[in-house]
N, C-alpha and C. Protein backbone atom coordinates (compact mmCIF):
# COMPACT_ATOMS: atom_id res chain seq x y z
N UNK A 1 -47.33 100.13 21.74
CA UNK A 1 -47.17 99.21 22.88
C UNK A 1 -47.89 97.90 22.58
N UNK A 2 -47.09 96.49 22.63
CA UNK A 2 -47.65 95.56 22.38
C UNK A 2 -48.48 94.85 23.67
N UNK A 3 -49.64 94.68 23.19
CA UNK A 3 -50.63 93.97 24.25
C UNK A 3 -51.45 92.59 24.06
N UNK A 4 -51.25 92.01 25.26
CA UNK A 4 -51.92 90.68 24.68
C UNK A 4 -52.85 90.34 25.90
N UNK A 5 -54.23 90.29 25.81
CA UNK A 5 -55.12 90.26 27.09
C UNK A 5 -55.71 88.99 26.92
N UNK A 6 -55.55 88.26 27.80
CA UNK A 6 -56.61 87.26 27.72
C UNK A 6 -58.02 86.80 28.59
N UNK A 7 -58.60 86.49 28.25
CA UNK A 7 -60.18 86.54 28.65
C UNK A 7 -60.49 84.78 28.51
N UNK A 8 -61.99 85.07 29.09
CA UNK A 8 -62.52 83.41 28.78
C UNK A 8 -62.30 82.53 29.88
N UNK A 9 -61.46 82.75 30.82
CA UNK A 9 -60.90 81.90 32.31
C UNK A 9 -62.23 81.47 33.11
N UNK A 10 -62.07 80.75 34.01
CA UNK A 10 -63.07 80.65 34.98
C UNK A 10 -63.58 78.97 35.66
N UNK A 11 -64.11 79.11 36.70
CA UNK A 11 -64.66 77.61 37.13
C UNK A 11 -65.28 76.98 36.19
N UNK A 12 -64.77 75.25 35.85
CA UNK A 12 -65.98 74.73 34.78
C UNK A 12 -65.80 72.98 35.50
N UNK A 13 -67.09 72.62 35.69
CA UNK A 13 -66.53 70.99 36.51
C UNK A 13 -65.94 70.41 35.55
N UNK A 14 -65.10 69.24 35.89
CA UNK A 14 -64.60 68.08 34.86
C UNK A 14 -65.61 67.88 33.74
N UNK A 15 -65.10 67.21 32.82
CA UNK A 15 -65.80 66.82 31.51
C UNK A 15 -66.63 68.00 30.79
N UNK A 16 -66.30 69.74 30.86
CA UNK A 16 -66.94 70.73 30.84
C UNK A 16 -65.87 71.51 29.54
N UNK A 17 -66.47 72.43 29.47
CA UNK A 17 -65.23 73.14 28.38
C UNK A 17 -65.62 74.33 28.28
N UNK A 18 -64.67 75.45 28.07
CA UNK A 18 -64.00 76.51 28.05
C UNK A 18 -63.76 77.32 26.78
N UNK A 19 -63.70 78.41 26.42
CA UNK A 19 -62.86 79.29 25.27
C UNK A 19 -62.25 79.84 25.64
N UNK A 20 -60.53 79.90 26.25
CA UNK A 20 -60.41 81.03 26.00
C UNK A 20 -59.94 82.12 24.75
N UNK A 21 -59.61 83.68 24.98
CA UNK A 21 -59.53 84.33 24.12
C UNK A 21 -58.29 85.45 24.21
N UNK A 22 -57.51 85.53 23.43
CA UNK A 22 -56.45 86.63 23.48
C UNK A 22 -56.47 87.11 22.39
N UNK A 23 -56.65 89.08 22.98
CA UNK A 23 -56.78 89.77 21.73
C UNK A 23 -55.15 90.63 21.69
N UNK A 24 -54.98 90.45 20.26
CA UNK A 24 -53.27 91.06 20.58
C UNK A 24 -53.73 92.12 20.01
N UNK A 25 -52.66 93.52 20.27
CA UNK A 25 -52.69 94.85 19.63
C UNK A 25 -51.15 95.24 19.83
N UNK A 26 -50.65 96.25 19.33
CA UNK A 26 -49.56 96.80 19.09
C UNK A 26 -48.51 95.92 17.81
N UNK A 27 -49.18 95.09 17.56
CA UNK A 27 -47.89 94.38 16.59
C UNK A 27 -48.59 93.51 15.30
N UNK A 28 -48.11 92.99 14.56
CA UNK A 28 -48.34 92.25 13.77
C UNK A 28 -49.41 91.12 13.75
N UNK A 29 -50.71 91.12 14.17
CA UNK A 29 -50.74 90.23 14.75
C UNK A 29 -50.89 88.79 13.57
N UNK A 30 -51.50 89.18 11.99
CA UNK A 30 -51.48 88.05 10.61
C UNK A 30 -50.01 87.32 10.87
N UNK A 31 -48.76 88.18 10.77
CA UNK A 31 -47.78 87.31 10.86
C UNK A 31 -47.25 86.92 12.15
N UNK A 32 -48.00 86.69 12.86
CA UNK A 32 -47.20 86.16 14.36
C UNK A 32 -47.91 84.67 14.41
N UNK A 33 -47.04 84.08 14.66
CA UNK A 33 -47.34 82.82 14.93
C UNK A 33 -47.29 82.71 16.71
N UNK A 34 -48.19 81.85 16.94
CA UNK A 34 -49.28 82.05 18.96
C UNK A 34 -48.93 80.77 19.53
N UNK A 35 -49.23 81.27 20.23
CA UNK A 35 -49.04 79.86 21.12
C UNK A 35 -49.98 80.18 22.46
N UNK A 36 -49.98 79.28 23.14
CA UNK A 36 -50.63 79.29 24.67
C UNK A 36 -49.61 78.16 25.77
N UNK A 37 -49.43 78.79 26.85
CA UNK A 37 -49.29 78.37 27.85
C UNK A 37 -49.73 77.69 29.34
N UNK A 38 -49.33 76.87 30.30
CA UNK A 38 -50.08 76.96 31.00
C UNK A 38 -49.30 76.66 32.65
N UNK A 39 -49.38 77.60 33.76
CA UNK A 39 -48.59 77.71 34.71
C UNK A 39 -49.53 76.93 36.03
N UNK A 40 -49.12 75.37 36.43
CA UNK A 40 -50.15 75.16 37.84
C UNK A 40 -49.33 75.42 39.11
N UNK A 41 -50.06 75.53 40.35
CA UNK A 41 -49.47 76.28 41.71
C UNK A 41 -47.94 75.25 41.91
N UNK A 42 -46.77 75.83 41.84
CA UNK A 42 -45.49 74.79 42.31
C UNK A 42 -45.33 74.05 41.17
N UNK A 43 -45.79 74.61 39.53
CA UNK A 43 -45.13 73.26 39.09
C UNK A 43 -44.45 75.14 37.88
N UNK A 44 -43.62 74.37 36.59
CA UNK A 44 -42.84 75.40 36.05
C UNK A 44 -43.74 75.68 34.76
N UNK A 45 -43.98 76.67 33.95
CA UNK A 45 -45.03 77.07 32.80
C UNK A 45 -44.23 76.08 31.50
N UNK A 46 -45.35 75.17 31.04
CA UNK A 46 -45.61 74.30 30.39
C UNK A 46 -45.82 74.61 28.92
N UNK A 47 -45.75 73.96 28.26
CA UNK A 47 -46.44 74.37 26.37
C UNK A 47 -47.98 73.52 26.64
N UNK A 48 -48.61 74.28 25.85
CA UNK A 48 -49.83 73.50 26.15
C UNK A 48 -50.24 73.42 23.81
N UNK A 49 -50.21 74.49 23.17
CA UNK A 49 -50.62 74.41 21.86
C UNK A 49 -49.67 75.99 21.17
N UNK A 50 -49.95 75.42 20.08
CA UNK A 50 -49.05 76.54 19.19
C UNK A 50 -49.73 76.56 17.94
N UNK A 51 -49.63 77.57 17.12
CA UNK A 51 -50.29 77.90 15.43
C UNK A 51 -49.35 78.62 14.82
N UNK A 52 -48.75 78.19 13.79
CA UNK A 52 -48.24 79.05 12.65
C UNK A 52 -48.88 80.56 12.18
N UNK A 53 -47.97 81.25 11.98
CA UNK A 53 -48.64 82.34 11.31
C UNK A 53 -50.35 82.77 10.53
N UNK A 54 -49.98 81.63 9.55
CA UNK A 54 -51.11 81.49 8.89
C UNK A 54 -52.17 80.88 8.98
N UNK A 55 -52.12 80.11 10.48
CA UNK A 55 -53.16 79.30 10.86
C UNK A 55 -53.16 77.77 10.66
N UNK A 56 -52.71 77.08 9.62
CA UNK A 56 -53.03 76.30 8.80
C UNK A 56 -52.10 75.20 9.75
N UNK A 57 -51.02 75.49 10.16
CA UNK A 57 -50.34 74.16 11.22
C UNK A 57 -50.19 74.81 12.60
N UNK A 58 -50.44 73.53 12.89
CA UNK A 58 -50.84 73.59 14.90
C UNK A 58 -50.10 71.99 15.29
N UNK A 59 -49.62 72.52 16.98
CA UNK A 59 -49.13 71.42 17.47
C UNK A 59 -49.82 71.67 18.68
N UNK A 60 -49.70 70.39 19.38
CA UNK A 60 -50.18 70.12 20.60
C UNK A 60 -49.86 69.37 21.54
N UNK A 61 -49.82 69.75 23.10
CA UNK A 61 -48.83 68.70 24.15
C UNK A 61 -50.02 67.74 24.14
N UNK A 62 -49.14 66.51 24.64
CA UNK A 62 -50.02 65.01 24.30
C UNK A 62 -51.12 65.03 25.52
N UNK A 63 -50.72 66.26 26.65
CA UNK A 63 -51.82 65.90 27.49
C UNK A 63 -52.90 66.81 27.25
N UNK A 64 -52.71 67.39 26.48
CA UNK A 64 -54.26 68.02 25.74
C UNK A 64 -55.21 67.85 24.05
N UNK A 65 -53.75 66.55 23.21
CA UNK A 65 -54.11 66.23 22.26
C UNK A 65 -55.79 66.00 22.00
N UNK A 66 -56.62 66.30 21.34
CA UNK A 66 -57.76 65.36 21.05
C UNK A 66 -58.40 66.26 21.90
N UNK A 67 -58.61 66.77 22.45
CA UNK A 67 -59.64 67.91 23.87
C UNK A 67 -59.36 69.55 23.34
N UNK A 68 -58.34 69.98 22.87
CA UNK A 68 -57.81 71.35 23.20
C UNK A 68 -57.46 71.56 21.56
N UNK A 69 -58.24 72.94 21.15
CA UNK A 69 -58.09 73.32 19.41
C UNK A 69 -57.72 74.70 19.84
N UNK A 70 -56.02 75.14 19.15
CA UNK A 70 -55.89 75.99 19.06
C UNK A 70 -56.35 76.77 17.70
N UNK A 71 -56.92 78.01 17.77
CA UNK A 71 -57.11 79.12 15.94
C UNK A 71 -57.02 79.81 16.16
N UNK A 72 -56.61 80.73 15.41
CA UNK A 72 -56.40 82.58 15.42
C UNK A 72 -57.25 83.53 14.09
N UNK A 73 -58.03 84.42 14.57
CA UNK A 73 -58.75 85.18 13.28
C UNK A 73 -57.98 86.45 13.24
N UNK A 74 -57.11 86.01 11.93
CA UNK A 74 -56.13 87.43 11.80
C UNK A 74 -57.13 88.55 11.61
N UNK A 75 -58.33 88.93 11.36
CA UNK A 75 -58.89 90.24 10.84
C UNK A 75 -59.36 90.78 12.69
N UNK A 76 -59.40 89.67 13.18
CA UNK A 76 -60.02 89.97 14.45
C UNK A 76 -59.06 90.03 15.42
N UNK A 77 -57.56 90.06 15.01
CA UNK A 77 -56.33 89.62 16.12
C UNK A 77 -56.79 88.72 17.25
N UNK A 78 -57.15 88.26 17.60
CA UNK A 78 -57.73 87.50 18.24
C UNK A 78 -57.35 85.71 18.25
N UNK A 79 -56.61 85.10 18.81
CA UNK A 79 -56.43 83.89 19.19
C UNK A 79 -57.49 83.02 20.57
N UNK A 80 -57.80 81.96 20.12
CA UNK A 80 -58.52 81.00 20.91
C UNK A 80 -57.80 79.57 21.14
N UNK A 81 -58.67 79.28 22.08
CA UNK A 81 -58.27 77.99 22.66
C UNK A 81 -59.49 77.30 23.07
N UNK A 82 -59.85 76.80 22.71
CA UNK A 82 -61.21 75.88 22.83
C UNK A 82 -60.88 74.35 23.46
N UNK A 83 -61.25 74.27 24.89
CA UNK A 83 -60.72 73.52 25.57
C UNK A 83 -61.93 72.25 25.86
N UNK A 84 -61.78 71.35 25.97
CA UNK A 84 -63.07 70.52 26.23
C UNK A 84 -62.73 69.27 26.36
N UNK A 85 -63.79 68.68 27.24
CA UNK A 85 -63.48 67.34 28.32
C UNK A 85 -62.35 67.86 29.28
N UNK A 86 -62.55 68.90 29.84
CA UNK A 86 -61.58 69.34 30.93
C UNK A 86 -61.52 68.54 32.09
N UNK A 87 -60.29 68.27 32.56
CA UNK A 87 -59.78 67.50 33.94
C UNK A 87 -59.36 68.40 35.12
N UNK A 88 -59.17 67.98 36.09
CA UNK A 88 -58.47 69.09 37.37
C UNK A 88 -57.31 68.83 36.62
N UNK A 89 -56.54 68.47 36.59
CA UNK A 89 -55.14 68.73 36.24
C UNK A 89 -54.93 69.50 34.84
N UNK A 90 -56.22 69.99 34.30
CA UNK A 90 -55.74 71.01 33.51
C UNK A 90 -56.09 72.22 34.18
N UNK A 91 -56.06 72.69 35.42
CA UNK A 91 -56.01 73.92 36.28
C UNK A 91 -54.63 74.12 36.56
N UNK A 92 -54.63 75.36 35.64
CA UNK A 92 -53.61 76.42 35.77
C UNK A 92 -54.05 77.91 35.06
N UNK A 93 -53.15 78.34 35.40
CA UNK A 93 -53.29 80.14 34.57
C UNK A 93 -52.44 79.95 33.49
N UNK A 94 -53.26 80.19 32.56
CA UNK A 94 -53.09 80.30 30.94
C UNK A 94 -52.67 81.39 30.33
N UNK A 95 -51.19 81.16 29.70
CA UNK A 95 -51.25 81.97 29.07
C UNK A 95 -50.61 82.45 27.52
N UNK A 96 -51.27 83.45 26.62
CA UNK A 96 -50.76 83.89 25.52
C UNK A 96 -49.84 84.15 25.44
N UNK A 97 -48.81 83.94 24.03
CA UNK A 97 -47.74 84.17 23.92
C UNK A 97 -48.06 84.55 22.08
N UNK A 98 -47.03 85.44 21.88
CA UNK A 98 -47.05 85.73 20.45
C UNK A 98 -45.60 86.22 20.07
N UNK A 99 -45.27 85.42 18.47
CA UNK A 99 -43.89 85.14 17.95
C UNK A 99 -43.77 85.81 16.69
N UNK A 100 -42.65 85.40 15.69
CA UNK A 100 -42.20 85.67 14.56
C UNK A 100 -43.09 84.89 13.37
N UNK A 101 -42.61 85.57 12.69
CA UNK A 101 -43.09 85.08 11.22
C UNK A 101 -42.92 83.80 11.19
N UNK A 102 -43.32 82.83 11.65
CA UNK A 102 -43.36 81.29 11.80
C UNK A 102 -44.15 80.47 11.24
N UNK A 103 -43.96 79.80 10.01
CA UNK A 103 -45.01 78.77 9.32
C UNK A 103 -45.55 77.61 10.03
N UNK A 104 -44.45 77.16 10.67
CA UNK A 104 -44.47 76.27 11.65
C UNK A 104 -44.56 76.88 13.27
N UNK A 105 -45.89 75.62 14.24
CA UNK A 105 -45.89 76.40 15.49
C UNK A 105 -44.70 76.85 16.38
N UNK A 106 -44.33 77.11 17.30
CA UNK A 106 -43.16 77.77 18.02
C UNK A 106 -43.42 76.85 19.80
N UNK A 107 -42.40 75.80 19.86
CA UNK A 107 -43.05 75.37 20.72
C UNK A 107 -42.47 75.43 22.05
N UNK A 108 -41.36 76.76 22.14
CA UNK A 108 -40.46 76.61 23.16
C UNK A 108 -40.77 78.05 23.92
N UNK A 109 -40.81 78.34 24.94
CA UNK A 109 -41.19 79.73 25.57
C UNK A 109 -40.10 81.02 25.39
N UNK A 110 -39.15 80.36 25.04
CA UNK A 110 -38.18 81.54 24.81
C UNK A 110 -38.11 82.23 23.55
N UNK A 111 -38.59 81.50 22.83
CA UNK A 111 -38.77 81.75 21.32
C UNK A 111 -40.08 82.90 21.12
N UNK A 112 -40.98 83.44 22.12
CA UNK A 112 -42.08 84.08 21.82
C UNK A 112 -41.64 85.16 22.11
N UNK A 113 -41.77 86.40 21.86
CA UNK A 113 -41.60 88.09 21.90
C UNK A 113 -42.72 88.54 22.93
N UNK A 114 -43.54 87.93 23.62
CA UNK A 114 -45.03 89.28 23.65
C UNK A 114 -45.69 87.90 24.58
N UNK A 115 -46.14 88.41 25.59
CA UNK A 115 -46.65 87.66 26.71
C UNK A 115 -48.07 88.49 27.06
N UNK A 116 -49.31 87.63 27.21
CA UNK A 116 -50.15 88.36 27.95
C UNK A 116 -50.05 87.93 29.68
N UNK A 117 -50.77 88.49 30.65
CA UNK A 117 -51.30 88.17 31.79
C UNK A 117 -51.49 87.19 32.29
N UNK A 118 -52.33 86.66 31.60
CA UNK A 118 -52.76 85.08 32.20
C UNK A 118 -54.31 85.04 32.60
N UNK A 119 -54.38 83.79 32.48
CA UNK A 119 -56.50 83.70 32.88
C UNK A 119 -56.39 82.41 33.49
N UNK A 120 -57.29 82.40 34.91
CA UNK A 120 -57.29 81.58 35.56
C UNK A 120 -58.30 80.68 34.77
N UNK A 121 -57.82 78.97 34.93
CA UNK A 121 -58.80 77.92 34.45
C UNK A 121 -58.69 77.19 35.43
N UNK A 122 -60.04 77.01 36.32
CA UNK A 122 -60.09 75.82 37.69
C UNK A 122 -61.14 74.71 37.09
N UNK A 123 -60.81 73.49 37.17
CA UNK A 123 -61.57 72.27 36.93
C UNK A 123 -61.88 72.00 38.02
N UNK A 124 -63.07 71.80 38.76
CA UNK A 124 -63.36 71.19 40.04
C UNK A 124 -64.17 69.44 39.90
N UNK A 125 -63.48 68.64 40.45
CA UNK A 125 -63.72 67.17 40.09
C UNK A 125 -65.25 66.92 40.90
């Protein structure tokens, strides 16, 4: 059974920063190329960052360019998101996604196999 939990959510004021963390199990996790998402109240789930398989290429939406580092430690299955200089408008529930053998990141939501839960992130101004 493939699982993807994510952790790390929580209140942080503006200009503050965050990790979160998704640990995958049931699948591949060296060759899956990750991504993260992010869903706010009334609006539709967004791309927020993506990583290739191997780590080595990453993309990123322009409204988190320069603030938000996606990495993944294949020995540890484990993907992060290291978020910083956070704004209210980056409050939403976040979430993991995990794909195919992809060198390149995966930057479309339909394209991912394996969804975690979600983790709440509130910026309070």
């Amino acid at each position: 059974q493939v699982q993807l939990v994510e952790s790390g959510g929580g209140l942080v004021q503006a200009g503050g920063s965050l990790r979160l963390s998704c640990a995958v199990s049931g699948r591949s996790f060296s060759t899956s190329a990750m991504g993260w998402f992010r869903q706010a109240p009334g609006k539709e789930r967004e791309f927020v960052a993506a990583i290739g398989w191997s780590g080595s290429s990453t993309y990123y939406a322009d409204s988190v360019k320069g603030r938000f580092t996606i990495s993944k430690d294949n020995p540890k299955n484990t993907e992060y998101l290291q978020m910083s200089s956070l704004k209210p408008e980056d409050t939403a529930v976040y979430y993991c996604a995990a794909g195919g053998l992809r060198t390149s990141p995966i930057l479309t939501s339909r394209e991912y196999e394996s969804w975690g839960q979600g983790t709440q992130v509130t910026v309070s101004s």
